[in-house]
C-alpha atoms as a PDB file:
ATOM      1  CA  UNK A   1     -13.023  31.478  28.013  1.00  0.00           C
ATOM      2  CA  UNK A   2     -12.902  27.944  26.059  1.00  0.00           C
ATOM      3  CA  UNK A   3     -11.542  25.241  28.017  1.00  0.00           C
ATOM      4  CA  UNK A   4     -10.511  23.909  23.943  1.00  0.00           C
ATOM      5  CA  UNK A   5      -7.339  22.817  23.581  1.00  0.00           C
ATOM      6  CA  UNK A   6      -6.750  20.974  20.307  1.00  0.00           C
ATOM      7  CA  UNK A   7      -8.607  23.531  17.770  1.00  0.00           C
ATOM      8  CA  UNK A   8     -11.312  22.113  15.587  1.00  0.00           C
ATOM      9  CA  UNK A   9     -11.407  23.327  12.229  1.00  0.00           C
ATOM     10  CA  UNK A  10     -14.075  23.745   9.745  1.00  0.00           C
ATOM     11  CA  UNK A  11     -13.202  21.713   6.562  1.00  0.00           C
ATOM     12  CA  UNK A  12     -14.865  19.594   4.525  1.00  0.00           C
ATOM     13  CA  UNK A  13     -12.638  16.915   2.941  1.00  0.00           C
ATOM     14  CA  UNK A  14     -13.458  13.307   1.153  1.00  0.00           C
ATOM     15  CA  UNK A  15     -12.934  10.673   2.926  1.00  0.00           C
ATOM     16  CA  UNK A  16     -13.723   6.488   3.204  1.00  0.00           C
ATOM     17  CA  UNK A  17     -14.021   4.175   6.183  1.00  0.00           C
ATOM     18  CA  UNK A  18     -13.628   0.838   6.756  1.00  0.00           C
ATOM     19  CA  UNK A  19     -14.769  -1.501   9.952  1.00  0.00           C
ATOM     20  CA  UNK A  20     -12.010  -2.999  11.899  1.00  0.00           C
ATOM     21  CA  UNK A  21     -11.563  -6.458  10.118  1.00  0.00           C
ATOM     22  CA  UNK A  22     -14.146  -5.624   7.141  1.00  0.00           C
ATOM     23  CA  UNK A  23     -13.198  -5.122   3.625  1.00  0.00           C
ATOM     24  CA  UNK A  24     -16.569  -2.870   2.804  1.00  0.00           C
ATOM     25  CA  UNK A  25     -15.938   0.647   2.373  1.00  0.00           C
ATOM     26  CA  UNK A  26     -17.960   3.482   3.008  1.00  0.00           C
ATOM     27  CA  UNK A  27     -18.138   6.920   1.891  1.00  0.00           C
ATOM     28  CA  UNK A  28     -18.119  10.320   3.832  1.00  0.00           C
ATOM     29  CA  UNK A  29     -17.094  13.577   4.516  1.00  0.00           C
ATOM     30  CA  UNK A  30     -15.605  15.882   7.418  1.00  0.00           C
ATOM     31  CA  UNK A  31     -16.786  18.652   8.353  1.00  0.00           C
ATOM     32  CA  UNK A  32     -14.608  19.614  11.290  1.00  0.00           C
ATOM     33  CA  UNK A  33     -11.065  18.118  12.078  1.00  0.00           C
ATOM     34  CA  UNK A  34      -8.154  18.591  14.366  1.00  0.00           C
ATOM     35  CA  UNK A  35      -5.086  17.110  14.985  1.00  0.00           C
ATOM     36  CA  UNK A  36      -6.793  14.613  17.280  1.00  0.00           C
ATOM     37  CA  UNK A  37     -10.254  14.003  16.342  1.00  0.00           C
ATOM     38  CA  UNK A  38     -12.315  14.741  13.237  1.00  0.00           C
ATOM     39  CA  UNK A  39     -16.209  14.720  12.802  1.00  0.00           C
ATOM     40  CA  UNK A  40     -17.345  12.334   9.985  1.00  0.00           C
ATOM     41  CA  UNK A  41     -20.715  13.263   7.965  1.00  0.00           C
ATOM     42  CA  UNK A  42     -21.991   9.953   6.581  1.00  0.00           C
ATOM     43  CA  UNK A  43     -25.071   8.290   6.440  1.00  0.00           C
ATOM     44  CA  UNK A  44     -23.587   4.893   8.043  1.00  0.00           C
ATOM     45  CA  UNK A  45     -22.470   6.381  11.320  1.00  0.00           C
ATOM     46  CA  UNK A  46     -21.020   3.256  13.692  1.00  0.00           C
ATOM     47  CA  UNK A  47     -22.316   2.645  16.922  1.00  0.00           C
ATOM     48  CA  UNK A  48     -19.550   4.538  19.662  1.00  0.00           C
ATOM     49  CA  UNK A  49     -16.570   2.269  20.730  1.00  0.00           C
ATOM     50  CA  UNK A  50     -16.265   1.021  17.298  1.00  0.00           C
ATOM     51  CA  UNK A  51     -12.856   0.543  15.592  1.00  0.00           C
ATOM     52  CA  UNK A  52     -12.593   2.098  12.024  1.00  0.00           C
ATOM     53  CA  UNK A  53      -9.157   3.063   9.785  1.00  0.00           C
ATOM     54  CA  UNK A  54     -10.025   6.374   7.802  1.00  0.00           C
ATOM     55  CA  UNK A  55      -8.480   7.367   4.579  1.00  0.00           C
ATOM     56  CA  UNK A  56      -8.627  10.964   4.094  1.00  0.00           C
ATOM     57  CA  UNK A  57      -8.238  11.942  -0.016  1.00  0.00           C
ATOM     58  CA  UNK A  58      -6.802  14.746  -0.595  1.00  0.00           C
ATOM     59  CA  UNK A  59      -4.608  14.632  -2.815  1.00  0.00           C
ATOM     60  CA  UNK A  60      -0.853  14.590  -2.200  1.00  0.00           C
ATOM     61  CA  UNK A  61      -1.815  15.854   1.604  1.00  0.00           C
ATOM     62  CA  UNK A  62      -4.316  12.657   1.833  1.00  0.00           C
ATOM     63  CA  UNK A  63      -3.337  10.296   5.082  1.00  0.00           C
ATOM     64  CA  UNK A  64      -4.820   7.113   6.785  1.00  0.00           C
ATOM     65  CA  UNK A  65      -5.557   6.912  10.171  1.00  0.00           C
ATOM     66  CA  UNK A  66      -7.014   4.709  12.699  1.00  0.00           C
ATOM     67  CA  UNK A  67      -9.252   5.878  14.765  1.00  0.00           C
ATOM     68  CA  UNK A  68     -12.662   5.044  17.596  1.00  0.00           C
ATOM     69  CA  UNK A  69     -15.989   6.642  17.170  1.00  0.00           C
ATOM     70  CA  UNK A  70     -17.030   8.348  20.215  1.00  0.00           C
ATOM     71  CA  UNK A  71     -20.560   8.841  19.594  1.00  0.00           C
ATOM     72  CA  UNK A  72     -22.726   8.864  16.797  1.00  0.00           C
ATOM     73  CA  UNK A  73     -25.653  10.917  15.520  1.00  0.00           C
ATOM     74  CA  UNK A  74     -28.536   9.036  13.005  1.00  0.00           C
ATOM     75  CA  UNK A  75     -30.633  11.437  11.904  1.00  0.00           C
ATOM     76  CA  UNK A  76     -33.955  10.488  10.383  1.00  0.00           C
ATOM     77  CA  UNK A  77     -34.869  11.473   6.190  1.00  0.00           C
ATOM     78  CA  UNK A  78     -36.795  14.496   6.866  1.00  0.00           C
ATOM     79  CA  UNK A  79     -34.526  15.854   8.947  1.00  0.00           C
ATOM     80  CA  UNK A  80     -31.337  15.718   6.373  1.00  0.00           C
ATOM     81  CA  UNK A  81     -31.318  18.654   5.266  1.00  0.00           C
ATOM     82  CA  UNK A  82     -30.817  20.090   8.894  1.00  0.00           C
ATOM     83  CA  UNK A  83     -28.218  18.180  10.129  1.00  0.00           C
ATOM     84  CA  UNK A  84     -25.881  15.531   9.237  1.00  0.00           C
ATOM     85  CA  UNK A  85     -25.618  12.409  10.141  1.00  0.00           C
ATOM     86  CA  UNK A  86     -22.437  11.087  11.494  1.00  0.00           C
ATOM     87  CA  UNK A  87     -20.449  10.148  13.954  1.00  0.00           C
ATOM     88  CA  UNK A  88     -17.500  12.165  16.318  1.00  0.00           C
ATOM     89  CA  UNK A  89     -13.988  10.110  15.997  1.00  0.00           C
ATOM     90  CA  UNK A  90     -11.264  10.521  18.151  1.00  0.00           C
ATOM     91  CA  UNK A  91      -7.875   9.460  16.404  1.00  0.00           C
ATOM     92  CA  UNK A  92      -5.693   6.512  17.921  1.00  0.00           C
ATOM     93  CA  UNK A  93      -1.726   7.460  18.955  1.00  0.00           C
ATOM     94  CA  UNK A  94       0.877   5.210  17.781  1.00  0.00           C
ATOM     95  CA  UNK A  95       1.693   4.381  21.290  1.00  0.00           C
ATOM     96  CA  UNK A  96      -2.106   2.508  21.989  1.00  0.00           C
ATOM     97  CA  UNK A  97      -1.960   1.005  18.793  1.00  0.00           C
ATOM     98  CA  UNK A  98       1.390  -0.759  19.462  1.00  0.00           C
ATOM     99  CA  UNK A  99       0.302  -1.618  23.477  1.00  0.00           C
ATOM    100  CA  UNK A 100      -2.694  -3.540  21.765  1.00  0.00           C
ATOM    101  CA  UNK A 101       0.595  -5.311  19.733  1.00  0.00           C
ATOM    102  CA  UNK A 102       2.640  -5.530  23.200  1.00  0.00           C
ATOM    103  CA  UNK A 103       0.331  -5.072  26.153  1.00  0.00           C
ATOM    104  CA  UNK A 104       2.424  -3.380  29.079  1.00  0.00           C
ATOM    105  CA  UNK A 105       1.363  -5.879  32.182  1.00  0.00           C
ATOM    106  CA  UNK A 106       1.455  -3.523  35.740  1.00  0.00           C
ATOM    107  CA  UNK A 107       4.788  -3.497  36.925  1.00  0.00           C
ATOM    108  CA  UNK A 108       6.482  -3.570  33.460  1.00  0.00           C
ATOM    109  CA  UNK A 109       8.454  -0.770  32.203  1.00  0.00           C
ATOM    110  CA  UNK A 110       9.324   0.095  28.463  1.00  0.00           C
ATOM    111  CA  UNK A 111      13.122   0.079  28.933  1.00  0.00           C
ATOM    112  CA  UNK A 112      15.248  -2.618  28.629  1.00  0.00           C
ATOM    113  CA  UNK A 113      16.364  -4.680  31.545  1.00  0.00           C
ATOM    114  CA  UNK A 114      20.181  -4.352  32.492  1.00  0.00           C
ATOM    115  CA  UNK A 115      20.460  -8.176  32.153  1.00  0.00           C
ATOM    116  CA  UNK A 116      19.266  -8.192  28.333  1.00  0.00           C
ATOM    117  CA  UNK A 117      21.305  -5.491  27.634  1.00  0.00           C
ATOM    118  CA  UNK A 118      24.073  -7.637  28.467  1.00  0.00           C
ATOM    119  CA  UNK A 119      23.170 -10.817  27.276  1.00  0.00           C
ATOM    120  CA  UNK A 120      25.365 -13.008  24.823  1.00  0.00           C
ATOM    121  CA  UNK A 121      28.431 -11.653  26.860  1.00  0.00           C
ATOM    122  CA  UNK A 122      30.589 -14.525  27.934  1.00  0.00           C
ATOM    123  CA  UNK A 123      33.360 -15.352  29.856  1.00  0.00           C
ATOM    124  CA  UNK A 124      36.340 -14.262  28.369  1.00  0.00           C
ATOM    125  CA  UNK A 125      40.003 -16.210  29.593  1.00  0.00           C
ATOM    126  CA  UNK A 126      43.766 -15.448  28.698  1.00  0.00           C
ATOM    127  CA  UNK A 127      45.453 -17.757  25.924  1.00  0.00           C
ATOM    128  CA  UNK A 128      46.659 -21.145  27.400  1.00  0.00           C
ATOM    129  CA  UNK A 129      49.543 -21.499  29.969  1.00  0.00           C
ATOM    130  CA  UNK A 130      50.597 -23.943  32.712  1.00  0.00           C
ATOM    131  CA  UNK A 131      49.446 -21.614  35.267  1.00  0.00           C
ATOM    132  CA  UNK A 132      46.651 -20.017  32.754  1.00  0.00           C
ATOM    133  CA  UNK A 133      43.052 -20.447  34.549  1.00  0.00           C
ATOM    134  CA  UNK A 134      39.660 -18.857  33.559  1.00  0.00           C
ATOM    135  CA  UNK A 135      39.037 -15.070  34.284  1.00  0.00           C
ATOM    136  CA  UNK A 136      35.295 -14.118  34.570  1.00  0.00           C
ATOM    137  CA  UNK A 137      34.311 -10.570  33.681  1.00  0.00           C
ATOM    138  CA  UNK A 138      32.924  -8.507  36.530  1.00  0.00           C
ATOM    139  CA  UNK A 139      29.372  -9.375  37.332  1.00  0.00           C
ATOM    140  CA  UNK A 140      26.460  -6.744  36.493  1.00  0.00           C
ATOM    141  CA  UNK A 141      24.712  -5.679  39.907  1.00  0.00           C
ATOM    142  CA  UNK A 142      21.398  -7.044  39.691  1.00  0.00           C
ATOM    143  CA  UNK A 143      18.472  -5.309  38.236  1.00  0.00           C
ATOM    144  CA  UNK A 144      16.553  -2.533  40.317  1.00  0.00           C
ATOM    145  CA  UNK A 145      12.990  -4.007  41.085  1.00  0.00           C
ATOM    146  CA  UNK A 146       9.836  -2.762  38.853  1.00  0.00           C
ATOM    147  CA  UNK A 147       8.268   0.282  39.975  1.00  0.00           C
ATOM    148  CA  UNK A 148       4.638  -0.794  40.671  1.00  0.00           C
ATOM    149  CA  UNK A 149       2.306   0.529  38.222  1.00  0.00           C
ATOM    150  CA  UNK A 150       0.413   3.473  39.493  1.00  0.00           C
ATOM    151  CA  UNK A 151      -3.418   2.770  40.331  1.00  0.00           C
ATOM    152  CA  UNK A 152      -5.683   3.102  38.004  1.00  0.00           C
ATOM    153  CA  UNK A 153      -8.320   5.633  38.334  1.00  0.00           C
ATOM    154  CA  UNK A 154     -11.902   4.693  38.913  1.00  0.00           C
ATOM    155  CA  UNK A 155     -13.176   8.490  39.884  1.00  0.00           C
ATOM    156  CA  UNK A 156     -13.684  10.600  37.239  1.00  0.00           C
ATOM    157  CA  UNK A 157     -11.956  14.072  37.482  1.00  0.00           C
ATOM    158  CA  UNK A 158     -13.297  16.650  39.846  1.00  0.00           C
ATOM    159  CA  UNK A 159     -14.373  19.917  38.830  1.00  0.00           C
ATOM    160  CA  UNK A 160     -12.706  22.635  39.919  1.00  0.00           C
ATOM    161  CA  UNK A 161     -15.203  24.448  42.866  1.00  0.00           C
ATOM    162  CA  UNK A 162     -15.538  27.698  41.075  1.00  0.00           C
ATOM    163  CA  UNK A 163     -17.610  27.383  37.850  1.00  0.00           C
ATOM    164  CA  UNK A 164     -18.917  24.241  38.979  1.00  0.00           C
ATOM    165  CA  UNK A 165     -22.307  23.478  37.054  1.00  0.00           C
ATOM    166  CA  UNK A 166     -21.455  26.528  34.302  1.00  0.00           C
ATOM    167  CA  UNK A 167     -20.018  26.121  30.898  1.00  0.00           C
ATOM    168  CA  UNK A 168     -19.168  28.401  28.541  1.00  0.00           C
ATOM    169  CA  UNK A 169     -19.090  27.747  25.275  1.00  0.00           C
ATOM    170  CA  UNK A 170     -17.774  29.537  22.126  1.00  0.00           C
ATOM    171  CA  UNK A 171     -17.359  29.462  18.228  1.00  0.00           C
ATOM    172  CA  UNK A 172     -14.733  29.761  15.852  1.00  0.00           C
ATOM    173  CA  UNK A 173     -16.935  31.957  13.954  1.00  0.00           C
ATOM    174  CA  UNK A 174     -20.572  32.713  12.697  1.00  0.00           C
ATOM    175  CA  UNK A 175     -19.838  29.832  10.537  1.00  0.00           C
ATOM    176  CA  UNK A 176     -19.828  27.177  13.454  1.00  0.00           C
ATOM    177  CA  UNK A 177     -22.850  28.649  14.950  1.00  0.00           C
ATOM    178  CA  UNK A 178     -25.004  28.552  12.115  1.00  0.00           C
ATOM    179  CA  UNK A 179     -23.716  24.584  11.554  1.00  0.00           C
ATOM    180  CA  UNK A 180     -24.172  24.109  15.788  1.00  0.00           C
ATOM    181  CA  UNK A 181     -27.783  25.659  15.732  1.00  0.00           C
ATOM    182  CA  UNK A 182     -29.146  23.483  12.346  1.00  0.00           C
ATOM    183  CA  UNK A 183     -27.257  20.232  13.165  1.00  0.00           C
ATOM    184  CA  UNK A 184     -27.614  19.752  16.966  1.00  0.00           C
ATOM    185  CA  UNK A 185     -29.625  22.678  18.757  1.00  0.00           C
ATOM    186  CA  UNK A 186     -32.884  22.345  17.136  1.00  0.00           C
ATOM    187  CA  UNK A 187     -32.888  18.706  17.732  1.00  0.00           C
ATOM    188  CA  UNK A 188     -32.690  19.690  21.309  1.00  0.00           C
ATOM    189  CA  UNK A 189     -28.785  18.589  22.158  1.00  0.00           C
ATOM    190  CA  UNK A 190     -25.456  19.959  22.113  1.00  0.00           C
ATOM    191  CA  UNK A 191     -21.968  18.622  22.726  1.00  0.00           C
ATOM    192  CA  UNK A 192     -20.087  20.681  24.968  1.00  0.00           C
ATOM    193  CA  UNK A 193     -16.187  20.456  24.937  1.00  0.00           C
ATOM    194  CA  UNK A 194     -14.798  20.617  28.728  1.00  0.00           C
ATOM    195  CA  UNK A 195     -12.354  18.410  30.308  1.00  0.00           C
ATOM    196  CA  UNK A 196     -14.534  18.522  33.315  1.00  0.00           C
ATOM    197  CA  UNK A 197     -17.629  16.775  32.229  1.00  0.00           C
ATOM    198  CA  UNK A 198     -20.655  17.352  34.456  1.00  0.00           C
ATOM    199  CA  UNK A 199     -21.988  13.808  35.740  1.00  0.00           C
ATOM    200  CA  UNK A 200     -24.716  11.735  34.033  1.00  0.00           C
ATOM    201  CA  UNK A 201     -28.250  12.810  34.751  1.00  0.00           C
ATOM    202  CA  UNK A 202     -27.045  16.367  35.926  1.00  0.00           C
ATOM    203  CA  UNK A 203     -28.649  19.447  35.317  1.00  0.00           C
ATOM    204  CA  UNK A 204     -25.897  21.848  34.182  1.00  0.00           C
ATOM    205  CA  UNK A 205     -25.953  26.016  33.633  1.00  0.00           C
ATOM    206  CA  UNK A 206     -24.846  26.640  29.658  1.00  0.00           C
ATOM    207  CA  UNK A 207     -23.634  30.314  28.646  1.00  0.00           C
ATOM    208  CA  UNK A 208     -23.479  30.273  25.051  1.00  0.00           C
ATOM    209  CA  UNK A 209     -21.433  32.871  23.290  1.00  0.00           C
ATOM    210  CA  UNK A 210     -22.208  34.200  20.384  1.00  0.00           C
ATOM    211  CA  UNK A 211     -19.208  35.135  17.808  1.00  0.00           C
ATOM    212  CA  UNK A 212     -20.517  38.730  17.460  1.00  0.00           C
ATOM    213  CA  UNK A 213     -19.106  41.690  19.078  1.00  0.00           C
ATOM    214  CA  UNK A 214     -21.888  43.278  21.966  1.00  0.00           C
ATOM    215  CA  UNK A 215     -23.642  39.964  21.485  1.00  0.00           C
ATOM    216  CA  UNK A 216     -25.348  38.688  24.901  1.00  0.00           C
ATOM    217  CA  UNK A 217     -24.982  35.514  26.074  1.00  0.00           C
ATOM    218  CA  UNK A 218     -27.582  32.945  25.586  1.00  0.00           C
ATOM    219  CA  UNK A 219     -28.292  31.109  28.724  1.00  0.00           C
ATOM    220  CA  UNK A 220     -30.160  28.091  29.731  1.00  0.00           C
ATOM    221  CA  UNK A 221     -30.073  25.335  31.550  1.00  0.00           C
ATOM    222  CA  UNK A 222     -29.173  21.273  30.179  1.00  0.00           C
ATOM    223  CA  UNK A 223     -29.056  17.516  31.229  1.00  0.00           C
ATOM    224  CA  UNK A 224     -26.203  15.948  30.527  1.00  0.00           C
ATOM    225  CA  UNK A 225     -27.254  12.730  28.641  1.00  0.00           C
ATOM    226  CA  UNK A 226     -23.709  11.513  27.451  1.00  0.00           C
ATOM    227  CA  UNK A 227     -19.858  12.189  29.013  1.00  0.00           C
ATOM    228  CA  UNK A 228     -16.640  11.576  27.439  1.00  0.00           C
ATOM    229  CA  UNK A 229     -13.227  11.566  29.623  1.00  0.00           C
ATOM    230  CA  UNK A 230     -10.660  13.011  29.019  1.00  0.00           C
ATOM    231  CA  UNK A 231      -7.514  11.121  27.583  1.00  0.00           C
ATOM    232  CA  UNK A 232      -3.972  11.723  27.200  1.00  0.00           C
ATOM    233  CA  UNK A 233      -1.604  14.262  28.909  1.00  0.00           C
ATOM    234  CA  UNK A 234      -2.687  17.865  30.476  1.00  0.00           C
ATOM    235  CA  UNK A 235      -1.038  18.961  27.256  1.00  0.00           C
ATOM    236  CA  UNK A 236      -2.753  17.629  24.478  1.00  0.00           C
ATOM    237  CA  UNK A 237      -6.543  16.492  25.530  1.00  0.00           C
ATOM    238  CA  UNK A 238      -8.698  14.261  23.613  1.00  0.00           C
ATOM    239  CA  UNK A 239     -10.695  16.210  21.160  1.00  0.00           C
ATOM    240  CA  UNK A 240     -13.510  14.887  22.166  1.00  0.00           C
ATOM    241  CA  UNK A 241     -13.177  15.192  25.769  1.00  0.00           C
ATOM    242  CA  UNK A 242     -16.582  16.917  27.050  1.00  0.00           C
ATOM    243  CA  UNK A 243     -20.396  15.502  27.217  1.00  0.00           C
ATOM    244  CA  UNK A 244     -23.353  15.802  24.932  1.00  0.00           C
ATOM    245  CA  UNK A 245     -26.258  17.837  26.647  1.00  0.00           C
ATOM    246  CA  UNK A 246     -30.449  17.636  26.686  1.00  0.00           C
ATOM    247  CA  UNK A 247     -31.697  21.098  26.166  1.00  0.00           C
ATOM    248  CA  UNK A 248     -34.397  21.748  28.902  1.00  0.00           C
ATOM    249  CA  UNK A 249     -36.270  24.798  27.790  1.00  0.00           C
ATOM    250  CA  UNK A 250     -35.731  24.190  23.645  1.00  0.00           C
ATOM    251  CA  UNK A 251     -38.459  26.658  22.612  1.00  0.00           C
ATOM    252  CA  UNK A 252     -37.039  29.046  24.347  1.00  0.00           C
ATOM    253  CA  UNK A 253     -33.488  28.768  23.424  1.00  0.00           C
ATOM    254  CA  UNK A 254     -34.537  28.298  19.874  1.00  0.00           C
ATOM    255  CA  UNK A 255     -36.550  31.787  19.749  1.00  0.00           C
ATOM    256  CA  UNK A 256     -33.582  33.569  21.461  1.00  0.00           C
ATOM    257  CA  UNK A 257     -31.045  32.524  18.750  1.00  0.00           C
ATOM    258  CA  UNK A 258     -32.870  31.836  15.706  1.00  0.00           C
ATOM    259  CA  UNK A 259     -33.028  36.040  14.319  1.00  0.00           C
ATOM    260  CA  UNK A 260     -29.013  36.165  15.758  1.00  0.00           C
ATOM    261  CA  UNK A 261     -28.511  32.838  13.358  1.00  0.00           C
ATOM    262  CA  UNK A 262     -30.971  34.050   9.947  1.00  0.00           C
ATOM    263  CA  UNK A 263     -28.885  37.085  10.496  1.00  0.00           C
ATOM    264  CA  UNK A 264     -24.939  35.490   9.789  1.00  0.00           C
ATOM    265  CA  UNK A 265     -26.703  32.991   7.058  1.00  0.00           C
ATOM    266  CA  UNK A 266     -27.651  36.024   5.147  1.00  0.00           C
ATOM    267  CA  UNK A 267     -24.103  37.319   5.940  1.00  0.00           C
ATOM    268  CA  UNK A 268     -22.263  34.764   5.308  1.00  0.00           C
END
């Protein structure tokens, strides 16, 4: 079963880049894209971490969006016509981009205090007598203390015990495979989506599954090289959440799927 929760899907739309605080463009294309991460075929992928607002042109359905590359994939001439270059990007939410406008210090809350709520209100007092004196309007109790912020994490998430060490992983279709086997597989990697990343250096069990009814899975064991958190709510995971993975045995797993994969290219 796919631990995927946001849905990547093929499609290849135009689309230009620009570096945070840059006025350059550059040009490229998706190839994949969900509703919180896209991958971006060009051939000036950014270095991972890097800030870039993406303009998507499609016509009356084109948007911009901000968004940070998580990693990036150079891939050298000869090789072009195998893979593509790029870089993964996982989109910014409107609520990081306004903290980084109004940082939230620990111990602050969102909501507005009781005491600005009632500012500007004054003392109010009865038109003027002999005996007329100044009334002042009930006081507000004073404001609840500030919840302390909760820690923040240092660990990363524990896999669950069952399963540790084994990942599945699964295709929307032929399609995906044959684009998975040329672009990353025979360069010896593979980026597998999990919200339970294995740790750096660790040699992980993958069952790949091929999108082919009776089809056995392809097993084999990987080191994971590169690790991505998770980020966000239980609900609605970063797309990009997972780690990128050092095929041990690539001979191997390349003879095992290669007649499978010339088999859905001539089908497709």
């Amino acid at each position: 079963m796919t631990r995927r929760r946001s849905v990547r899907r093929l499609r290849r739309v135009q689309v230009q880049f620009w570096r945070r605080g840059e006025l350059q463009s550059y040009p490229g294309y998706t190839t994949n894209i969900s509703t919180t991460g896209m991958f971006l075929a060009t051939n000036s992928p950014q270095p991972p971490g890097t800030r870039l607002r993406i303009e998507v042109m499609n016509g009356d359905q084109g948007f911009i969006v901000e968004g940070v590359v998580a990693h990036a994939r150079k891939v050298r001439g000869d090789m072009v016509r195998l893979s593509h270059p790029g870089m993964g990007i996982r989109f910014l939410s409107v609520a990081e981009m306004v903290r980084e406008l109004i940082p939230v210090m620990p111990g602050d809350t969102e909501e507005i205090p009781e005491t600005e709520r009632d500012w500007g209100q004054t003392l109010q007092r009865e038109p003027a007598s002999d005996t007329a004196s100044f009334i002042p309007q009930p006081q507000a109790p004073p404001p609840a203390p500030p919840v302390p912020a909760p820690p923040v994490r240092s660990e990363p998430i524990p896999r669950p015990v069952d399963g540790a060490g084994v990942f599945n992983v699964q295709f929307l279709g032929p399609a995906e495979l044959v684009e998975v086997f040329q672009r990353d597989i025979l360069q010896g990697g593979l980026f597998v989506s999990t919200r339970y990343p294995g740790r750096l250096q660790e040699i992980v069990k993958i069952d790949l599954l091929p999108p082919v009814p009776g089809a056995e899975p392809v097993s084999f064991r990987a080191r994971v090289v590169q690790r991505f958190e998770p980020q966000g709510s239980d609900s609605s995971p970063n797309l990009l959440s997972g780690m990128g993975v050092e095929i041990l045995d690539l001979s191997t797993v390349v003879d095992k799927l290669r007649p499978l994969v010339e088999r859905l290219k001539a089908a497709l």
